[in-house]
Protein backbone atom coordinates (compact mmCIF):
# COMPACT_ATOMS: atom_id res chain seq x y z
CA UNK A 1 23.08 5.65 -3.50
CA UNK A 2 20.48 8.30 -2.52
CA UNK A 3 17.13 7.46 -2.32
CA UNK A 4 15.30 8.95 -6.03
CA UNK A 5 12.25 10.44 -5.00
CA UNK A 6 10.92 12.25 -8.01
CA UNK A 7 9.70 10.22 -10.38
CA UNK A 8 7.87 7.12 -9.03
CA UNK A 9 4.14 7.72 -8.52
CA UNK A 10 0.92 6.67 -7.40
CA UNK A 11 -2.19 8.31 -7.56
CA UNK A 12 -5.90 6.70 -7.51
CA UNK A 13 -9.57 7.36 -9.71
CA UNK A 14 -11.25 6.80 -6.49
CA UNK A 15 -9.74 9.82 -4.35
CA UNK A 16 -7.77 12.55 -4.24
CA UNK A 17 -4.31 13.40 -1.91
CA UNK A 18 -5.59 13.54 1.00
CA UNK A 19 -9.14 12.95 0.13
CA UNK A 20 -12.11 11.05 1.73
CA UNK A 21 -11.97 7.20 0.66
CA UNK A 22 -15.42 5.91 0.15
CA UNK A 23 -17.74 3.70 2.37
CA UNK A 24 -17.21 1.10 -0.67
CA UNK A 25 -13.66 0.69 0.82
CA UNK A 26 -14.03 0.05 4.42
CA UNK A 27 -13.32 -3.37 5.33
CA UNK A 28 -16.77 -3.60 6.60
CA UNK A 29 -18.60 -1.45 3.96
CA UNK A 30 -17.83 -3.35 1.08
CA UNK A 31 -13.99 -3.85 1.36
CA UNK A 32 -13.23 -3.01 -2.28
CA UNK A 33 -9.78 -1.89 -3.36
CA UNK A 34 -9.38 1.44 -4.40
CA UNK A 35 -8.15 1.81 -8.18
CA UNK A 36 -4.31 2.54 -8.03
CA UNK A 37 -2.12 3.47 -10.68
CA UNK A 38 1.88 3.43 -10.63
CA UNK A 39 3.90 5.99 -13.15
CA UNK A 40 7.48 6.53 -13.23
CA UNK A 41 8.99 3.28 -12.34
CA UNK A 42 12.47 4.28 -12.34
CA UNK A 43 15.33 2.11 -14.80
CA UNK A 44 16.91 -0.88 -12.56
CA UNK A 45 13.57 -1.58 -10.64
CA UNK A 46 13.09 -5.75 -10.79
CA UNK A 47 9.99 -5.51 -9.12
CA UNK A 48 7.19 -3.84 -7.09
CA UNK A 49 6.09 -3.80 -3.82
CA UNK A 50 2.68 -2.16 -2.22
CA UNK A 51 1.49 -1.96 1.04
CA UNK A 52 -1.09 0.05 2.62
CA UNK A 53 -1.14 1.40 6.34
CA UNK A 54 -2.80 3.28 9.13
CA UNK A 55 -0.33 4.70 11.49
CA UNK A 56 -3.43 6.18 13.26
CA UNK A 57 -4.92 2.81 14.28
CA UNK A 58 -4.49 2.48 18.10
CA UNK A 59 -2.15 -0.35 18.13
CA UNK A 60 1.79 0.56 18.61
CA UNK A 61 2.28 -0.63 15.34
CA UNK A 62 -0.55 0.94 13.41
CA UNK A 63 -2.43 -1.75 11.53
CA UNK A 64 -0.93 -2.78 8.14
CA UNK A 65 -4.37 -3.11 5.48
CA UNK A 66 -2.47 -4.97 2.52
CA UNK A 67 0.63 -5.76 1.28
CA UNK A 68 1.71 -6.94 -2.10
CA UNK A 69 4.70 -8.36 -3.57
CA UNK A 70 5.99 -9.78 -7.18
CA UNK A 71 4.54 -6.67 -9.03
CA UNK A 72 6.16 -6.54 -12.67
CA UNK A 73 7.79 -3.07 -12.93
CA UNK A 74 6.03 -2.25 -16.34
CA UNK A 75 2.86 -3.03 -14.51
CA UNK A 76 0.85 0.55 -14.61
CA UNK A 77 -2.65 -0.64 -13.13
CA UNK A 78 -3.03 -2.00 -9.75
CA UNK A 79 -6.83 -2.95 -9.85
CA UNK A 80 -6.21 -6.62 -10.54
CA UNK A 81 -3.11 -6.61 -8.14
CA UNK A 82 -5.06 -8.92 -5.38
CA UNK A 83 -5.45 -11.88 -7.90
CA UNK A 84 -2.39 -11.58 -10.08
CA UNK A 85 0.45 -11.01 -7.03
CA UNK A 86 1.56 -12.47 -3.92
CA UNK A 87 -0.98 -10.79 -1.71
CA UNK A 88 1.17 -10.70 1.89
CA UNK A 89 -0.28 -10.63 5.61
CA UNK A 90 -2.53 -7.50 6.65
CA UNK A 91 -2.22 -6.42 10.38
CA UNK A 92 -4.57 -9.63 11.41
CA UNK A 93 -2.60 -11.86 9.69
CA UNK A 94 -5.20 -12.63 6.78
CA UNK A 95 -3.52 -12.51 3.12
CA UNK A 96 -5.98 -10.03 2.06
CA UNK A 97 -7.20 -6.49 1.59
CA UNK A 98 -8.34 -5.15 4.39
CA UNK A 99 -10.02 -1.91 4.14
CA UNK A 100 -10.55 1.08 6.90
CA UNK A 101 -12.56 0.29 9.75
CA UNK A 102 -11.14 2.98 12.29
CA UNK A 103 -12.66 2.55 15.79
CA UNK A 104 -16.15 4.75 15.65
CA UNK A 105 -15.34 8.47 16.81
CA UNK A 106 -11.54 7.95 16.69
CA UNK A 107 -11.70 10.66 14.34
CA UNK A 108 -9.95 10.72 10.53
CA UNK A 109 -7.50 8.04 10.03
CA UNK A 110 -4.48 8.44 6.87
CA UNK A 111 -4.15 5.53 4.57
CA UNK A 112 -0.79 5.44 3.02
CA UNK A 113 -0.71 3.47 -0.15
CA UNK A 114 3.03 3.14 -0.36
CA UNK A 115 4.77 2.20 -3.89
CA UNK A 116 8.49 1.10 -3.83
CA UNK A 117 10.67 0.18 -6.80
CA UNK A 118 12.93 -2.61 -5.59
CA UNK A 119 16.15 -3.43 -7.74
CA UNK A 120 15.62 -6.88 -6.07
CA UNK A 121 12.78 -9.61 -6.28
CA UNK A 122 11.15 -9.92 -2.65
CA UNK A 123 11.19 -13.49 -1.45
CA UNK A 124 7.66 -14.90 -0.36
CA UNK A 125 5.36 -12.86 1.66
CA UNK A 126 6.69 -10.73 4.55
CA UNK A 127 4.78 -8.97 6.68
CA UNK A 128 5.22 -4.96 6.49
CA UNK A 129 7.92 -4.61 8.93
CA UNK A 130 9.48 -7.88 7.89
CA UNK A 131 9.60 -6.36 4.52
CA UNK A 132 11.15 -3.04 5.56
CA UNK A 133 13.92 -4.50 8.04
CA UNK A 134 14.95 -7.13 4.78
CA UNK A 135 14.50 -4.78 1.79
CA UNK A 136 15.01 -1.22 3.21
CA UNK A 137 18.79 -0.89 1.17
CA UNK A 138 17.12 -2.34 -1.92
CA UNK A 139 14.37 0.33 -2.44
CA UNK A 140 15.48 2.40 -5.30
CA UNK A 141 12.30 4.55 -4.98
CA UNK A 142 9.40 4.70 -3.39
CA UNK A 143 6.43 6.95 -2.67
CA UNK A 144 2.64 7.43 -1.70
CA UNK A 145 -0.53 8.54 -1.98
CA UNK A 146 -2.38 9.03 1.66
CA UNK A 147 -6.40 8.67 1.89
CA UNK A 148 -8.65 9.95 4.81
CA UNK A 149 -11.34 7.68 6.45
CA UNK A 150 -13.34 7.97 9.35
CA UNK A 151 -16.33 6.06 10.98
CA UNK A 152 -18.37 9.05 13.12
């Protein structure tokens, strides 16, 4: 089945497509989750799945900020999403939101908040490319919404 991309969405209050997150969400500026919202869930989607990622960090992975699993397909608002899902491993291991803390003068890192309807339940907690090498043929839809951050 080709992959649907038209329809599934997520956008945020707290910044734009390709905008500036705020200090308030670096992990070491106040670490709080940017507001996310999800539109569009497509018909056959069993369940949710968010993770957020910085393909910019310098590891030869990137560095994987949050992932979250079990998210009801009807669900619209992600703000709550830390207490009320299976929160998975971020990139040091910690089951957690972790937010930007690019190394100082590495210049402007993307955050990819990635949304993907699954027409599949995910089992546990993978990590981000445990996830992806498992559920990759179940994703029905997926897309993003990329932030900037940067610490000068």
């Amino acid at each position: 089945m080709p992959l649907n991309i038209k329809d599934l969405k997520i956008t945020s209050a707290d910044f734009e497509p390709l905008g500036m997150l705020r200090d308030e969400h670096a992990g070491d500026k106040g670490n709080v989750l940017p507001k996310l919202t999800v539109s569009g869930v497509p018909a056959g989607a069993k369940e949710l799945a968010v993770i957020c990622h910085d393909p910019d960090a310098p590891l030869p992975q990137g560095f994987t900020h949050w992932t979250v699993y079990g998210i009801d397909p009807s669900a619209t608002d992600l703000s709550d999403a830390q207490e009320k899902y299976r929160v998975g491993p971020n990139g040091a291991g910690h089951m957690q939101y972790y937010g930007p803390q690019p190394p100082a003068g590495h210049g402007k890192h993307h955050y990819y908040f990635w949304v993907y309807a699954l027409d599949t339940t995910v089992e546990g907690t993978p990590t981000r490319e445990e996830f992806l090498a498992k559920y990759a043929d179940n994703i029905i839809e997926q897309n993003r919404i990329v932030g900037l951050y940067e610490n000068k």
